[in-house]
PDB file of N, CA and C in Angstrom:
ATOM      1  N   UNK A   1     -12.741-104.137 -38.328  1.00  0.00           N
ATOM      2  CA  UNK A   1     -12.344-102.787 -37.941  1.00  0.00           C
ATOM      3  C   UNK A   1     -10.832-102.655 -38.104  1.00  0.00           C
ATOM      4  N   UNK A   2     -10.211-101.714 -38.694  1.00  0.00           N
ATOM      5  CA  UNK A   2      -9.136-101.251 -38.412  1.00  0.00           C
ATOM      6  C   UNK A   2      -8.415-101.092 -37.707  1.00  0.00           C
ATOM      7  N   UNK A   3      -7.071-100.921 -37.587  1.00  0.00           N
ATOM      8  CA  UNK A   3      -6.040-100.274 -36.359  1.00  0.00           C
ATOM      9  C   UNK A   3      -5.936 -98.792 -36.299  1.00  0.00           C
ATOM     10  N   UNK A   4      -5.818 -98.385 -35.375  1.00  0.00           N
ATOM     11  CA  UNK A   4      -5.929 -97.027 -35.335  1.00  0.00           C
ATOM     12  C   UNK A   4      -4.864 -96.743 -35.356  1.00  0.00           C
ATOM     13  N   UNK A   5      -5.091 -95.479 -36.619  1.00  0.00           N
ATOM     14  CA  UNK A   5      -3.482 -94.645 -36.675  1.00  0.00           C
ATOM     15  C   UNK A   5      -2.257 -94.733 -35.248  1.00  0.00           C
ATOM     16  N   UNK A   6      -1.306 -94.720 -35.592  1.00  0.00           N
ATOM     17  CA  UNK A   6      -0.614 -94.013 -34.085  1.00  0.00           C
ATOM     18  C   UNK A   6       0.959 -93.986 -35.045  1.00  0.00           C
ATOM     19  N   UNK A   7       1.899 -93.412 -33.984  1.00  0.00           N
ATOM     20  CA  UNK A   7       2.937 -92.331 -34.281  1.00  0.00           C
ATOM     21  C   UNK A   7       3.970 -93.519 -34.376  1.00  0.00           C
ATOM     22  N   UNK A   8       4.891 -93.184 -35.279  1.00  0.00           N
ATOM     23  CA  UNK A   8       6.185 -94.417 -35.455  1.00  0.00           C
ATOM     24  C   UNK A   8       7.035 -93.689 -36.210  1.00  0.00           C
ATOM     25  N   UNK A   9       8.321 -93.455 -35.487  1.00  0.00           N
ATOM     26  CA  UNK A   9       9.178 -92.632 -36.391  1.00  0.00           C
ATOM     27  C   UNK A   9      10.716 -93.270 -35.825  1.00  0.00           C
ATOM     28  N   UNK A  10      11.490 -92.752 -36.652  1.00  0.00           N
ATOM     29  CA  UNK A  10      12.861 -92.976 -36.517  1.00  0.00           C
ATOM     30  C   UNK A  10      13.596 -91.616 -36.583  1.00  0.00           C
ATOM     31  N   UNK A  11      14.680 -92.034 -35.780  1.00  0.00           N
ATOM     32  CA  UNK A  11      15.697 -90.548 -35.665  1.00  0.00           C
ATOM     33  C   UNK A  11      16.978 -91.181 -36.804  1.00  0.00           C
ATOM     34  N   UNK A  12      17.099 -90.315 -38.046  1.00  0.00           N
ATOM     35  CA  UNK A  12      18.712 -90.412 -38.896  1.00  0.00           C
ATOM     36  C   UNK A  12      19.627 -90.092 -38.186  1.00  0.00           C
ATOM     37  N   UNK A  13      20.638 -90.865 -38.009  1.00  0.00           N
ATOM     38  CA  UNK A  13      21.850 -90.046 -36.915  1.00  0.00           C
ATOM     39  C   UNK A  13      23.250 -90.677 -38.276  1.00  0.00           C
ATOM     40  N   UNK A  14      23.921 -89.644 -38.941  1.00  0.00           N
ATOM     41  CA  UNK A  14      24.698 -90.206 -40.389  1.00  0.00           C
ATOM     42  C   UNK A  14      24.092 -91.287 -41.222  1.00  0.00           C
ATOM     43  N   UNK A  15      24.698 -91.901 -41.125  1.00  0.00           N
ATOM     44  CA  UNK A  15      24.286 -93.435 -41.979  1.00  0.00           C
ATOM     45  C   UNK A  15      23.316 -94.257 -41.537  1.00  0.00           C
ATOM     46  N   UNK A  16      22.889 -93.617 -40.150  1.00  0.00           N
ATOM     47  CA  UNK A  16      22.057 -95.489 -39.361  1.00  0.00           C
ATOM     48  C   UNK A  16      20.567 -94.716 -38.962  1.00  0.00           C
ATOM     49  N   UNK A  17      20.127 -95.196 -38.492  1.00  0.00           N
ATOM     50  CA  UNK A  17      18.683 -94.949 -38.045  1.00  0.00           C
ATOM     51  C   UNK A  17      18.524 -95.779 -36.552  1.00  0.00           C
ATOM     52  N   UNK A  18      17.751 -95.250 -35.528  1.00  0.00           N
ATOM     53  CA  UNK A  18      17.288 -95.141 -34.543  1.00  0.00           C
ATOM     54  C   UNK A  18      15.666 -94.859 -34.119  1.00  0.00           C
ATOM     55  N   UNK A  19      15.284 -96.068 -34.032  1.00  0.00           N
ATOM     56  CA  UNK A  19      14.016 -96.217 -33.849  1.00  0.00           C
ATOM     57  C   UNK A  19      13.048 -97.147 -32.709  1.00  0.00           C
ATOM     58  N   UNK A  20      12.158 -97.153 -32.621  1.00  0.00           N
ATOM     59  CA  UNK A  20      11.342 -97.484 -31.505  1.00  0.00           C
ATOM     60  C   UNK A  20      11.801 -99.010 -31.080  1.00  0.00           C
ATOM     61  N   UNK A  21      12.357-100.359 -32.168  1.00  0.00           N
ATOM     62  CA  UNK A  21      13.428-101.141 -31.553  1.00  0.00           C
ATOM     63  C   UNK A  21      14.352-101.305 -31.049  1.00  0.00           C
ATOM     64  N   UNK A  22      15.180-100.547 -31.329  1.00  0.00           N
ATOM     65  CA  UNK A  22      16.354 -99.999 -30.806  1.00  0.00           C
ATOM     66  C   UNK A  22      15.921 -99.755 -29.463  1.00  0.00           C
ATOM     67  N   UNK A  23      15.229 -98.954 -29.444  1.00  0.00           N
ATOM     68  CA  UNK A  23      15.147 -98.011 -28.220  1.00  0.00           C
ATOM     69  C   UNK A  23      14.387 -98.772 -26.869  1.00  0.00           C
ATOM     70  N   UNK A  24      13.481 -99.460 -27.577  1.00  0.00           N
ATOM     71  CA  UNK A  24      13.132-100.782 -26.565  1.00  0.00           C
ATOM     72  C   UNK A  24      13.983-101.694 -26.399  1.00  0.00           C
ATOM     73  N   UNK A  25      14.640-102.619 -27.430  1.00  0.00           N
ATOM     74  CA  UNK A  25      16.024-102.853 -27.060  1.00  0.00           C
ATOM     75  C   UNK A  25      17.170-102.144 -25.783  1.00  0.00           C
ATOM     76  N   UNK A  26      17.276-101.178 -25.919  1.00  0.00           N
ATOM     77  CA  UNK A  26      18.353-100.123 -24.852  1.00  0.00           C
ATOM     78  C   UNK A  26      17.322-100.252 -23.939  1.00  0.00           C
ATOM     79  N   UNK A  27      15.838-100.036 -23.136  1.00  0.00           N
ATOM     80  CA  UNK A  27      15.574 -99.767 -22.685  1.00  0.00           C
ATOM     81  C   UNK A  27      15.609-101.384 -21.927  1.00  0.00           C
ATOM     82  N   UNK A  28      15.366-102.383 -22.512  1.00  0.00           N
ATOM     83  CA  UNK A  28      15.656-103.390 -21.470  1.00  0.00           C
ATOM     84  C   UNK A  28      16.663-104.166 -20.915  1.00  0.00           C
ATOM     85  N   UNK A  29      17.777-103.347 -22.253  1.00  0.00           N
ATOM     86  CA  UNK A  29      18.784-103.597 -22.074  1.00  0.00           C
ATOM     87  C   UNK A  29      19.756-102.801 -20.048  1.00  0.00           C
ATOM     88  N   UNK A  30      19.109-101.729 -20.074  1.00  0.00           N
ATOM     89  CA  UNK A  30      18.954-100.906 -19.038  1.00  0.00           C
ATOM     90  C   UNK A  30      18.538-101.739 -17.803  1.00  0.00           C
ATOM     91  N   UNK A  31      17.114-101.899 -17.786  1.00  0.00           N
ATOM     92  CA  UNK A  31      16.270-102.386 -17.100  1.00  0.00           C
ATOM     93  C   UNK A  31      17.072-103.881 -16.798  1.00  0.00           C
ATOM     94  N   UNK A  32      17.307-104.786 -17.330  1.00  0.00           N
ATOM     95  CA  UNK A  32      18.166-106.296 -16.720  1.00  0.00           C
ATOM     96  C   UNK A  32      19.503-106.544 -16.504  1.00  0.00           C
ATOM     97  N   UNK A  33      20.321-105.223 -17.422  1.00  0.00           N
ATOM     98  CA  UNK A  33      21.434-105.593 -17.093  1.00  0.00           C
ATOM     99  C   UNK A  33      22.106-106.943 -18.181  1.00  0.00           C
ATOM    100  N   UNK A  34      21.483-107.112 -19.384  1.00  0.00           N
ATOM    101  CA  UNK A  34      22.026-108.402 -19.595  1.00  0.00           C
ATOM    102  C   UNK A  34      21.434-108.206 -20.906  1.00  0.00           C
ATOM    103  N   UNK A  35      22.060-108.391 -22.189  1.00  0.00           N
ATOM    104  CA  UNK A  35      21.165-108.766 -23.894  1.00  0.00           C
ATOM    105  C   UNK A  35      20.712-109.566 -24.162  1.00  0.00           C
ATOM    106  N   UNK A  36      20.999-111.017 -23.160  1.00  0.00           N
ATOM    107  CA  UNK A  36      20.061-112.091 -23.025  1.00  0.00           C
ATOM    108  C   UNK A  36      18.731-111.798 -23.200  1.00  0.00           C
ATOM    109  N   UNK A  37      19.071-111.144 -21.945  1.00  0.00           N
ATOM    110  CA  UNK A  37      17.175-111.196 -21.023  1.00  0.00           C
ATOM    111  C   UNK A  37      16.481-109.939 -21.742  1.00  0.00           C
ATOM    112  N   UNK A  38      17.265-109.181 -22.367  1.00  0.00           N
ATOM    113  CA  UNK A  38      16.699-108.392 -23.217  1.00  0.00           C
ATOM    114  C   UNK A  38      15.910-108.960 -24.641  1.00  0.00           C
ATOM    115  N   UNK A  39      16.967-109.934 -24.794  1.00  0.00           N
ATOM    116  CA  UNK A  39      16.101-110.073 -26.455  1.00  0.00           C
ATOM    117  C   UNK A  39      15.363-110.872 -25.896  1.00  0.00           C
ATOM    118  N   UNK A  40      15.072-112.056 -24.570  1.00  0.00           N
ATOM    119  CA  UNK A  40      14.106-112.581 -24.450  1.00  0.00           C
ATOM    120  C   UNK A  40      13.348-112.024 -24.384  1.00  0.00           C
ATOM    121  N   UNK A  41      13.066-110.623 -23.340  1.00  0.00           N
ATOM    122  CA  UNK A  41      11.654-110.299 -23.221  1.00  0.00           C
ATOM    123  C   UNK A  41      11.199-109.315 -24.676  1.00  0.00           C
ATOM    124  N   UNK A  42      12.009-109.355 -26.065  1.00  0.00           N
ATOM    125  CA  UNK A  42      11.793-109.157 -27.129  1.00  0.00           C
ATOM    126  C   UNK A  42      11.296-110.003 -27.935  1.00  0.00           C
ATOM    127  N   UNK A  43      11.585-111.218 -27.785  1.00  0.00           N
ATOM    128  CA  UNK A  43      11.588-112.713 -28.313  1.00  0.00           C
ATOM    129  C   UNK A  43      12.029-112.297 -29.261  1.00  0.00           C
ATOM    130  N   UNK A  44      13.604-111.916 -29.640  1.00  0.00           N
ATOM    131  CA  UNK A  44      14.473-112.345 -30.482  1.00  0.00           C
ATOM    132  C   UNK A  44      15.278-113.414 -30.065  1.00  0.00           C
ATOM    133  N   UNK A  45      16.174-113.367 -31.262  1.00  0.00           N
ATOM    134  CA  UNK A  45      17.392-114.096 -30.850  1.00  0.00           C
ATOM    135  C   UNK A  45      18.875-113.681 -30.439  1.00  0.00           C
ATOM    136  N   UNK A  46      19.457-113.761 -29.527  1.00  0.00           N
ATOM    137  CA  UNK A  46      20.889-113.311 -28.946  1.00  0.00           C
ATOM    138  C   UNK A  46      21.342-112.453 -29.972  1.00  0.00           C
ATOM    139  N   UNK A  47      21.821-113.294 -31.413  1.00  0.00           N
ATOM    140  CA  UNK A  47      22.187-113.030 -32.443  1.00  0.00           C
ATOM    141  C   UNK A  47      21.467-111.621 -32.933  1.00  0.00           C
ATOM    142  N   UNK A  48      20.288-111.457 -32.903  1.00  0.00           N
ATOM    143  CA  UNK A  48      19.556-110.534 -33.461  1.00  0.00           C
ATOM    144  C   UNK A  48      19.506-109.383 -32.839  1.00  0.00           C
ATOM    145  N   UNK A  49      19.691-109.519 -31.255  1.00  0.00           N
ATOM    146  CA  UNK A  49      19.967-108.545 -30.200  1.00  0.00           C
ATOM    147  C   UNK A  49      21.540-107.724 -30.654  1.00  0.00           C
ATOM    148  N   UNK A  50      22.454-108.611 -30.552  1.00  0.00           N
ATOM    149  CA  UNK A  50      23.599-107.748 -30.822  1.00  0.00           C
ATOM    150  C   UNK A  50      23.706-107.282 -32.357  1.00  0.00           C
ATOM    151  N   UNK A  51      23.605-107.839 -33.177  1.00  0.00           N
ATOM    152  CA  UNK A  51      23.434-107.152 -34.221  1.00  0.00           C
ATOM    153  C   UNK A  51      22.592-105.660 -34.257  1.00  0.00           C
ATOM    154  N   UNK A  52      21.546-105.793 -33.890  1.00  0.00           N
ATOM    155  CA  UNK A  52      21.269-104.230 -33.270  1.00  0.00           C
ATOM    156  C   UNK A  52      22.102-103.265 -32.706  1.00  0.00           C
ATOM    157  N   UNK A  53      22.540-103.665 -31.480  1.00  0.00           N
ATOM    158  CA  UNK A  53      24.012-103.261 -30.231  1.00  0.00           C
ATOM    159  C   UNK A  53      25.074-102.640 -31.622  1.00  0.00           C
ATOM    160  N   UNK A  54      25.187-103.780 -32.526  1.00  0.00           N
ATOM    161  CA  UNK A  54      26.401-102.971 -33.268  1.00  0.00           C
ATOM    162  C   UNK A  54      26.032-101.643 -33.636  1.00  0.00           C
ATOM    163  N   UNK A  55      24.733-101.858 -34.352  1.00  0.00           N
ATOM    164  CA  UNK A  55      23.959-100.410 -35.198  1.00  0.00           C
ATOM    165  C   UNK A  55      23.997 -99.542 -34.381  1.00  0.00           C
ATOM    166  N   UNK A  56      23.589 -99.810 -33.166  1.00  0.00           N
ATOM    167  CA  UNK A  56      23.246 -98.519 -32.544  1.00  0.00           C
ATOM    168  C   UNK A  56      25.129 -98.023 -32.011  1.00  0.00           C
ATOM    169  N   UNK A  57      25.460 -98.573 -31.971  1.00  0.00           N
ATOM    170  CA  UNK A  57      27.122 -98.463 -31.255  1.00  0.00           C
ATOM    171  C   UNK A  57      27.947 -98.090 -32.507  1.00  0.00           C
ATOM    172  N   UNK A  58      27.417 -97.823 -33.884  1.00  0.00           N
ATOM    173  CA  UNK A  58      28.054 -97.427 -34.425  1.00  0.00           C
ATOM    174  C   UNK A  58      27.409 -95.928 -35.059  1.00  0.00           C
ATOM    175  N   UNK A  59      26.218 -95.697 -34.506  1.00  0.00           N
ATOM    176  CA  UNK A  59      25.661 -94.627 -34.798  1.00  0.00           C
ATOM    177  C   UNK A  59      26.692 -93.092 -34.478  1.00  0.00           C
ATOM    178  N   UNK A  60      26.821 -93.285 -33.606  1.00  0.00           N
ATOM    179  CA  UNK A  60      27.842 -92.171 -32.500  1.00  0.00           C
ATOM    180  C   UNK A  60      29.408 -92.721 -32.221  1.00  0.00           C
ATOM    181  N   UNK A  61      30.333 -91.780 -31.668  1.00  0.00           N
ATOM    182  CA  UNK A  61      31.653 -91.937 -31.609  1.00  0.00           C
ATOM    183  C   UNK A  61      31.977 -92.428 -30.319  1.00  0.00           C
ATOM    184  N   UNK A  62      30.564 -92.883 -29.823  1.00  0.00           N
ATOM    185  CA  UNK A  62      31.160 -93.742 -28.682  1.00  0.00           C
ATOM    186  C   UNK A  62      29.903 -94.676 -28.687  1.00  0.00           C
ATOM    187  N   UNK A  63      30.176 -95.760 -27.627  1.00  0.00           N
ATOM    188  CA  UNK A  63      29.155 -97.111 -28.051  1.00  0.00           C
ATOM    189  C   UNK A  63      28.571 -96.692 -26.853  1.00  0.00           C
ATOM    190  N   UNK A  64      26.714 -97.205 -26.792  1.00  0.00           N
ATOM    191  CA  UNK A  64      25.647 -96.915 -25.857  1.00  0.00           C
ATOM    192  C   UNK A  64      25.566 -97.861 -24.955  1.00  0.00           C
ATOM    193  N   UNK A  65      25.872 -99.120 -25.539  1.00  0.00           N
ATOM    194  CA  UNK A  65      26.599-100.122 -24.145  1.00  0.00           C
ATOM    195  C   UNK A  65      27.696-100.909 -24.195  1.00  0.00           C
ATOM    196  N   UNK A  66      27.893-101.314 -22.600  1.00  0.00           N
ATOM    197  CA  UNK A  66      29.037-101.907 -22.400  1.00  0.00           C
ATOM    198  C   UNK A  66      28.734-102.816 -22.127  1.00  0.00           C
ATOM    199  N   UNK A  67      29.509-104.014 -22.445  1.00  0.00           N
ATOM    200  CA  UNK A  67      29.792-105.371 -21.873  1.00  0.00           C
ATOM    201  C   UNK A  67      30.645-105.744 -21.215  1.00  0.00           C
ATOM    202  N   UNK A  68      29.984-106.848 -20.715  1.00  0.00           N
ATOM    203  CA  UNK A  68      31.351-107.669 -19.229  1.00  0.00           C
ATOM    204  C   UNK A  68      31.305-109.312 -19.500  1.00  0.00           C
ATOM    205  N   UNK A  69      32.495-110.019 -20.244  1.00  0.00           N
ATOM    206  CA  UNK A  69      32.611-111.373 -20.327  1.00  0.00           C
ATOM    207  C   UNK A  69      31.622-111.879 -18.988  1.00  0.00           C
ATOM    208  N   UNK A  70      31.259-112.767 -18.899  1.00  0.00           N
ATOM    209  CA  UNK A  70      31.030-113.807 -17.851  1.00  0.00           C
ATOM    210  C   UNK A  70      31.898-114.419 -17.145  1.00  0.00           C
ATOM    211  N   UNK A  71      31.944-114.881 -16.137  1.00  0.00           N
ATOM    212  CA  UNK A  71      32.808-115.385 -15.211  1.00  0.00           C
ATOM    213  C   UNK A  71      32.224-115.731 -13.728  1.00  0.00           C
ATOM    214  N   UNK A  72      33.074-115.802 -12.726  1.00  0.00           N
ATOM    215  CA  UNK A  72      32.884-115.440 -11.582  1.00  0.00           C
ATOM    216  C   UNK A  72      31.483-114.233 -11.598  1.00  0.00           C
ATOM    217  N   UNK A  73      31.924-113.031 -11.876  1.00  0.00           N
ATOM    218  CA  UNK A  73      30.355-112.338 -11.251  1.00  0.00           C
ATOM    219  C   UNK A  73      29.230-112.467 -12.183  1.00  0.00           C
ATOM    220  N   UNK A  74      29.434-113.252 -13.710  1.00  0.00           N
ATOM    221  CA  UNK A  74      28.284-113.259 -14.378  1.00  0.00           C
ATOM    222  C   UNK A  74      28.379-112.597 -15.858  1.00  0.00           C
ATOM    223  N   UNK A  75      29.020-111.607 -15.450  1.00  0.00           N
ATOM    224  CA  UNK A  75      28.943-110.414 -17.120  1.00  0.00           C
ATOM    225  C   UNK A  75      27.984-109.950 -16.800  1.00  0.00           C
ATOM    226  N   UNK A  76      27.645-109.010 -17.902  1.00  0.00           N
ATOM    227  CA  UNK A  76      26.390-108.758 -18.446  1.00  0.00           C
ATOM    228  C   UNK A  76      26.489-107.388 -19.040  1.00  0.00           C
ATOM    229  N   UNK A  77      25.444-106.197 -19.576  1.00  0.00           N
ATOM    230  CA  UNK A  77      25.655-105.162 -20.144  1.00  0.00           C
ATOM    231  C   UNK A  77      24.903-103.773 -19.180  1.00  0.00           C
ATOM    232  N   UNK A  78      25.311-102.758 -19.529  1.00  0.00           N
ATOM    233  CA  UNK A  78      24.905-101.634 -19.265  1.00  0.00           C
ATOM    234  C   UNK A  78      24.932-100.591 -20.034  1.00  0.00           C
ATOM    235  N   UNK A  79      23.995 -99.131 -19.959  1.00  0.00           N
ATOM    236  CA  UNK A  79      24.409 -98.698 -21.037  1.00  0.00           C
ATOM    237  C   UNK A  79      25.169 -97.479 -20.838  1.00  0.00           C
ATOM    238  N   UNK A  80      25.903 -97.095 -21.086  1.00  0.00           N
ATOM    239  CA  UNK A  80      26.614 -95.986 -21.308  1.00  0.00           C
ATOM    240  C   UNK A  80      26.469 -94.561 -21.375  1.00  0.00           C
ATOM    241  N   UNK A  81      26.807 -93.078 -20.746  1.00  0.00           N
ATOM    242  CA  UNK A  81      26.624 -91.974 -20.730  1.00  0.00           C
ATOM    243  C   UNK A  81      25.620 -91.814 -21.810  1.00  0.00           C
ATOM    244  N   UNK A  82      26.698 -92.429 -23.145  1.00  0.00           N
ATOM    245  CA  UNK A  82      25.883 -91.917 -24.465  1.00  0.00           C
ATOM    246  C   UNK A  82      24.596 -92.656 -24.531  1.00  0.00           C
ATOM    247  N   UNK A  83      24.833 -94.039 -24.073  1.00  0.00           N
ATOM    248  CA  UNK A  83      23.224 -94.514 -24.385  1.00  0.00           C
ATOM    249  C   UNK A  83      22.482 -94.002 -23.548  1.00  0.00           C
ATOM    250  N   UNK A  84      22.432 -93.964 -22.327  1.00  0.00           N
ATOM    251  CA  UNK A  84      21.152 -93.407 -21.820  1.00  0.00           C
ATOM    252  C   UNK A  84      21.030 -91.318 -22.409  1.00  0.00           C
ATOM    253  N   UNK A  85      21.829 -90.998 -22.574  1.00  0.00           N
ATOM    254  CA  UNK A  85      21.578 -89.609 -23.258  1.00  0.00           C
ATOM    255  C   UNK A  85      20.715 -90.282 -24.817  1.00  0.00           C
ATOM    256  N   UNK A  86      21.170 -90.789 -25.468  1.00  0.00           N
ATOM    257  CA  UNK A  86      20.613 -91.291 -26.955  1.00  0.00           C
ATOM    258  C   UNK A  86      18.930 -91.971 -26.573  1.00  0.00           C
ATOM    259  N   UNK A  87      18.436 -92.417 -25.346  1.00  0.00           N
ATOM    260  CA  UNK A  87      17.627 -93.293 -25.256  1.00  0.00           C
ATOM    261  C   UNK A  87      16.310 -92.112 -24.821  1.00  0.00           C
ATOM    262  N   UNK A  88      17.264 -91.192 -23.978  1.00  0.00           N
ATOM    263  CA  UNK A  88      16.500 -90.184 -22.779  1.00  0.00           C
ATOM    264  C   UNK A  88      16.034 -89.080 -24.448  1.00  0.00           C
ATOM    265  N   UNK A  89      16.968 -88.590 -25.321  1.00  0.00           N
ATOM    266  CA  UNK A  89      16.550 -87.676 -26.365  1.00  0.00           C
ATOM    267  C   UNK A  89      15.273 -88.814 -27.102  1.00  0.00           C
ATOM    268  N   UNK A  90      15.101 -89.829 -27.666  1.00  0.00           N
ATOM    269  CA  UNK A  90      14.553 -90.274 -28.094  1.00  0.00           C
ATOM    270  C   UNK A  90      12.936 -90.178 -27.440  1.00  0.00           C
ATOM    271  N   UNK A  91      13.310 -91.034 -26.364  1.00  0.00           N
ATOM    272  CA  UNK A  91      11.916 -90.586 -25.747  1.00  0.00           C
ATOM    273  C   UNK A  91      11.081 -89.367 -25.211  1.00  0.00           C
ATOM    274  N   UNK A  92      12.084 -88.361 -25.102  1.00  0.00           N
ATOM    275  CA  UNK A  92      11.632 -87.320 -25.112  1.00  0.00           C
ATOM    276  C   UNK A  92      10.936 -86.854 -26.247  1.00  0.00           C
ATOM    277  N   UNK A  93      11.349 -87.167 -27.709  1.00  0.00           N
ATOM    278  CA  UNK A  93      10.959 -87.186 -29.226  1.00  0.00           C
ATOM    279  C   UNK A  93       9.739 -87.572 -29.150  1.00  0.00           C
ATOM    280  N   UNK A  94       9.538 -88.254 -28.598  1.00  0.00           N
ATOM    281  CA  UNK A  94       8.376 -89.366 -28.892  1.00  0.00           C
ATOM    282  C   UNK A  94       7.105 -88.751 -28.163  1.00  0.00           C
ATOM    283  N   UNK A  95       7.410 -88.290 -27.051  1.00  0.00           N
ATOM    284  CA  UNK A  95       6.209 -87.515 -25.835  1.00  0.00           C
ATOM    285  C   UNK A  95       6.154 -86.343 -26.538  1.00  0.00           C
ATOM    286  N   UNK A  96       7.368 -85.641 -27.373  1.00  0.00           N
ATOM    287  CA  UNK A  96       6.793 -84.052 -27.745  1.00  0.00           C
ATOM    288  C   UNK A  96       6.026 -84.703 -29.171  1.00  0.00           C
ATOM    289  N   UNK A  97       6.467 -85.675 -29.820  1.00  0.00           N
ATOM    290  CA  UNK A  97       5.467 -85.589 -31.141  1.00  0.00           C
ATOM    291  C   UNK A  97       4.284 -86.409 -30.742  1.00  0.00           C
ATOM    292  N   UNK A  98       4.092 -87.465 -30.078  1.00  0.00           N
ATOM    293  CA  UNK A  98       2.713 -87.506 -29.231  1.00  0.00           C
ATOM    294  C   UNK A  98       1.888 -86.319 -29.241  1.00  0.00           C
ATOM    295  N   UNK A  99       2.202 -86.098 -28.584  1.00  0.00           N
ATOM    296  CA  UNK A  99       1.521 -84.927 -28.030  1.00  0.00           C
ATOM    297  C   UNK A  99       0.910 -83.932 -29.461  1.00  0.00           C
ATOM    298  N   UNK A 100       2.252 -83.690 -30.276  1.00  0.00           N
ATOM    299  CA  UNK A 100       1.853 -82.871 -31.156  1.00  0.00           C
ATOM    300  C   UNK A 100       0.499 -83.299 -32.297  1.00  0.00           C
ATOM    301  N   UNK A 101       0.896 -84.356 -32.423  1.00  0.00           N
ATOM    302  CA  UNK A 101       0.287 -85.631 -33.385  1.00  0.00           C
ATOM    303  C   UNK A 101      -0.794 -85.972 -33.266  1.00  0.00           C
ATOM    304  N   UNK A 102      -1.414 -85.626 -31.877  1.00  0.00           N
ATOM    305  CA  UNK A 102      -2.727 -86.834 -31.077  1.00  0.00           C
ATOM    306  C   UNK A 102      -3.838 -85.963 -32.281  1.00  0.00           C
ATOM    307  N   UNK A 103      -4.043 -84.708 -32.244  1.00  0.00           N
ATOM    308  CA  UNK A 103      -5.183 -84.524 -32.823  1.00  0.00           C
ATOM    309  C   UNK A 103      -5.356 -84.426 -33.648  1.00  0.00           C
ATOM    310  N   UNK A 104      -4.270 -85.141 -34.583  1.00  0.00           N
ATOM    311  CA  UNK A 104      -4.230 -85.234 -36.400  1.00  0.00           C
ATOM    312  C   UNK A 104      -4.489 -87.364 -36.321  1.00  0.00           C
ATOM    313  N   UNK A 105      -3.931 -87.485 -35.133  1.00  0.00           N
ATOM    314  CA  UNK A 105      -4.193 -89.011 -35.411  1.00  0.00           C
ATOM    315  C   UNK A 105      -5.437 -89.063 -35.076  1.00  0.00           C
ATOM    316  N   UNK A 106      -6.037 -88.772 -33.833  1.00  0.00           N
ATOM    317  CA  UNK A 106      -8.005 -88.808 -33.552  1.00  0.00           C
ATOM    318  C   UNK A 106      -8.694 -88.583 -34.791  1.00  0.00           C
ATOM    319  N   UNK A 107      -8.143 -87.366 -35.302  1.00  0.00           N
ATOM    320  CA  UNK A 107      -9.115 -86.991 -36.628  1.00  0.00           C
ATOM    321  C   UNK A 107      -9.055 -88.228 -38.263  1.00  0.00           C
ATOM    322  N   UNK A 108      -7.772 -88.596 -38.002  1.00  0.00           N
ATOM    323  CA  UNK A 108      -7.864 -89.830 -38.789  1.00  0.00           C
ATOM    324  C   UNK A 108      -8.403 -90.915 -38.344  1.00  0.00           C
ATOM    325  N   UNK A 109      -8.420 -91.199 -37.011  1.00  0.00           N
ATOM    326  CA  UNK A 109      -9.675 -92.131 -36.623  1.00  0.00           C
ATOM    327  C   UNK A 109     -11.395 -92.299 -36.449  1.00  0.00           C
ATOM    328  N   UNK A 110     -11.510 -90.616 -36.682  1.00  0.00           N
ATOM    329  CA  UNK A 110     -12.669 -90.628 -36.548  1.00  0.00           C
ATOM    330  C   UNK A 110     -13.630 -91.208 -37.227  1.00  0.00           C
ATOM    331  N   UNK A 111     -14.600 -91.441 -36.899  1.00  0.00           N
ATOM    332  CA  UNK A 111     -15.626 -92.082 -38.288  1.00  0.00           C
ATOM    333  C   UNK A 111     -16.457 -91.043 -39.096  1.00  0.00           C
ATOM    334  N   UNK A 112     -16.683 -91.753 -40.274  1.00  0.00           N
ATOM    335  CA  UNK A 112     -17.149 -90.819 -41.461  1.00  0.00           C
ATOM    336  C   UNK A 112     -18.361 -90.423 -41.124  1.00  0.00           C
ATOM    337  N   UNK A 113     -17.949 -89.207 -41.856  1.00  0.00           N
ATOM    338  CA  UNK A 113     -20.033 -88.186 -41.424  1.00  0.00           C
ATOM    339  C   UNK A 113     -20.666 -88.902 -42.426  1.00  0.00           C
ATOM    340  N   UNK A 114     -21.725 -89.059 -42.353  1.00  0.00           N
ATOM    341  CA  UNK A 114     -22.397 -89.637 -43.395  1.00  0.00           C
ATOM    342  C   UNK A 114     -23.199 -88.699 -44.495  1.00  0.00           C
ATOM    343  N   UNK A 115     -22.380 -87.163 -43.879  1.00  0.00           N
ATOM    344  CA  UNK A 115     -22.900 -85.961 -44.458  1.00  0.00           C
ATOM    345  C   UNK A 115     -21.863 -85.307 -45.310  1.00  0.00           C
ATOM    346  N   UNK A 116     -21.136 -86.109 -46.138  1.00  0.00           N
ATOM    347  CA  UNK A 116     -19.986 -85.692 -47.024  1.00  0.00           C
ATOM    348  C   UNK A 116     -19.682 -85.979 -47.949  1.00  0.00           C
TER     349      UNK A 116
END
């Protein structure tokens, strides 16, 4: 059996693209506080995490998160006015084309009439 259709898109913002990694990226990036524990619960690698961080931080004229060296309190990241505005439009994207989408994706899942 197949996978069933479903919705996957990216937002162009100039040169870069913004898409459902990214955006899970930012979103756990949010959620822990840290790009560690983000790309772990991605199972990337550190490396692969910030390399993202750049893309998306260079999408817009200001970067979606911030960092804090380690030390004494730890470091770690958060995201920024712009990122959670960039994260909050995205997912909003995603629930209005859901929504729009569901009954063009059902109908591509449906099974064949055997009367056609």
């Amino acid at each position: 059996m197949s996978e069933a259709p479903r919705l996957w898109f990216q937002i162009r913002i100039g040169e870069g693209r913004f898409g459902p990694g990214k955006a899970e990226l930012l979103t756990h990036i949010r959620d822990t506080g840290s790009i560690s524990a983000a790309a772990r619960r991605m199972g990337m690698s550190y490396r692969r995490a910030w390399t993202l961080l750049e893309a998306v931080n260079a999408l817009t004229d200001a970067p979606a998160v911030e960092t804090e060296r380690g030390g004494a309190r730890g470091g770690g990241a958060r995201l920024t006015r712009r990122g959670e505005a960039l994260l909050a439009a995205y997912e909003h994207l995603r629930v209005a084309l859901a929504s729009t989408a569901a009954p063009t994706l059902a109908a591509l899942d449906a099974p064949d009439d055997p009367h056609d």
